[in-house]
Protein backbone atom coordinates (compact mmCIF):
# COMPACT_ATOMS: atom_id res chain seq x y z
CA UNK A 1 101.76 97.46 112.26
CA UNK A 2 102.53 98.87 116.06
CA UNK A 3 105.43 100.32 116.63
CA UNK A 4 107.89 99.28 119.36
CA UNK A 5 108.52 103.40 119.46
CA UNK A 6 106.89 106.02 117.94
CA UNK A 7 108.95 109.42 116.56
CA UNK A 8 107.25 112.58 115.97
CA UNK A 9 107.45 114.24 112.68
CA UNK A 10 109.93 116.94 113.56
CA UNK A 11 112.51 114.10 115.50
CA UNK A 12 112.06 111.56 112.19
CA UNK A 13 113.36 114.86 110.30
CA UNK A 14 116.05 115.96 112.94
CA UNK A 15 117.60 112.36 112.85
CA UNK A 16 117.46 112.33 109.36
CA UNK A 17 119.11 115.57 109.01
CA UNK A 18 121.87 114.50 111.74
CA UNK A 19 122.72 111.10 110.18
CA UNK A 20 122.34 112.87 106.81
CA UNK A 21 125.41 115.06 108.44
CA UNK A 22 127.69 112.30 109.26
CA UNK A 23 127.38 110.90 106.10
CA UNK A 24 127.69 107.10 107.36
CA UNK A 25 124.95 104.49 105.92
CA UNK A 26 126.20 102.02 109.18
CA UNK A 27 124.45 104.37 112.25
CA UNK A 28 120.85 103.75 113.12
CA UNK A 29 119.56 105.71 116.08
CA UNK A 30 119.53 103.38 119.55
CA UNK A 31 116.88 104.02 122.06
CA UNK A 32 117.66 102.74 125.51
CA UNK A 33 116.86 102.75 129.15
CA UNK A 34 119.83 102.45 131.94
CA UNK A 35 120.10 102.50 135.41
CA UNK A 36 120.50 106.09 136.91
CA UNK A 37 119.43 109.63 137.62
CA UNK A 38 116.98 110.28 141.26
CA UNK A 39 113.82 108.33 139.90
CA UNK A 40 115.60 104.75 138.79
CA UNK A 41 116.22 105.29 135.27
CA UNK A 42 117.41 107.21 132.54
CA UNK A 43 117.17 107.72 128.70
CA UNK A 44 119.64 107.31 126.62
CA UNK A 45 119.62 107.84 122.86
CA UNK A 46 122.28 107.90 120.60
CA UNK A 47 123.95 106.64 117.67
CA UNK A 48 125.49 103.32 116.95
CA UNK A 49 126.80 101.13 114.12
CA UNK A 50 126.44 97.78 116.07
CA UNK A 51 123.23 95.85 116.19
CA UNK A 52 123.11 93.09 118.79
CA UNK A 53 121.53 89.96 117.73
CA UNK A 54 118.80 90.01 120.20
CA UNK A 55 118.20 93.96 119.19
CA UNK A 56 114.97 94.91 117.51
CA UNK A 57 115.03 96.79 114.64
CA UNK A 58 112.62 98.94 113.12
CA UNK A 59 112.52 100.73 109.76
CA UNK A 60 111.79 104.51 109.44
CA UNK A 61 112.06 105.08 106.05
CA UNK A 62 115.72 107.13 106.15
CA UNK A 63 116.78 105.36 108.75
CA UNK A 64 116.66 102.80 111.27
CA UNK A 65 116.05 102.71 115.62
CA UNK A 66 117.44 100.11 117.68
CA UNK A 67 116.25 98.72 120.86
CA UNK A 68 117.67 96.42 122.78
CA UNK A 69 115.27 94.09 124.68
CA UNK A 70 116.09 94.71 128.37
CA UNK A 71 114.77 98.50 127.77
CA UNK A 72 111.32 96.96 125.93
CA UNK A 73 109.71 97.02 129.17
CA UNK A 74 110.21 100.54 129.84
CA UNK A 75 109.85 101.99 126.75
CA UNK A 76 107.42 99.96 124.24
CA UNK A 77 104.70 102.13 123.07
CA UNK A 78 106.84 106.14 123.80
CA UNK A 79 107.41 108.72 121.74
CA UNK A 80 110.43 110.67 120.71
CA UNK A 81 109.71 113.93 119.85
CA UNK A 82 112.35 116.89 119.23
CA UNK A 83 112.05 120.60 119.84
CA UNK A 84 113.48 123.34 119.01
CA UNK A 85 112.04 126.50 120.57
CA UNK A 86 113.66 129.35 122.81
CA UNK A 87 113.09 127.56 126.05
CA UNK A 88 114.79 124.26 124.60
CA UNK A 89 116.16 122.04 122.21
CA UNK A 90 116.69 118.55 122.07
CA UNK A 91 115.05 115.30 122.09
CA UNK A 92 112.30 114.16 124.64
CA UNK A 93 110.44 110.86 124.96
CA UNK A 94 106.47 111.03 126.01
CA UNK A 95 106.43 107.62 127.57
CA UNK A 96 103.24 106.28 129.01
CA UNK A 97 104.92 103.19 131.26
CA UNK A 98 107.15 105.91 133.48
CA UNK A 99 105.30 105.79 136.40
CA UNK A 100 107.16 108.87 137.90
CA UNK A 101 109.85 111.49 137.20
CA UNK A 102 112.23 113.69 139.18
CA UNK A 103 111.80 117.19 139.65
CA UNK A 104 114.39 117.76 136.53
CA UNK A 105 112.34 115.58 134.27
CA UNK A 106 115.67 113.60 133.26
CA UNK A 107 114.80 110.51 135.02
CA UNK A 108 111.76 108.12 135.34
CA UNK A 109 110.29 104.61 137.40
């Protein structure tokens, strides 16, 4: 089966760990795209206990992402991947449809 999005082995643990934290079986993580930043669009990923009824939902063992499906376009076949290293922490999506990014790397077309 092809995945919508892909996560990395270290950000399926990280999530787990975080939503392991909050102790709440109603979160799932949501992966969306929204207007903003200097290339267009931005990232956004987060949290949530609602699902939308047009949302698609996909199973990752511990948990669950969301996506909702005006940010399918821009995002079906990425990668989430999350590092933790001196230079930086955090989450980062490899996404092959971003046809650009800004001189940050925060924002995409």
């Amino acid at each position: 089966m092809t995945r919508i999005i892909d996560l990395t082995e270290s950000a399926a643990a990280k999530c787990s760990d975080l939503l392991k934290r909050e102790a709440r079986d109603d979160l799932r993580l949501r992966v969306l795209v929204q207007p903003g930043g200097c290339s267009g669009l931005i990232y956004n990923l987060f949290f949530d206990n609602k699902i939308e009824e047009s949302d698609i939902v996909e199973d990752f063992g511990d948990f669950e992402v969301i996506t909702d499906t005006m940010s399918l376009p821009y995002i079906e076949g990425a990668t989430v991947d999350y590092k933790d290293t001196i230079e930086s922490q955090g989450f980062t999506l490899d996404n092959p449809n971003a046809t650009g990014t800004c001189a940050c790397g925060d924002s995409f077309n």
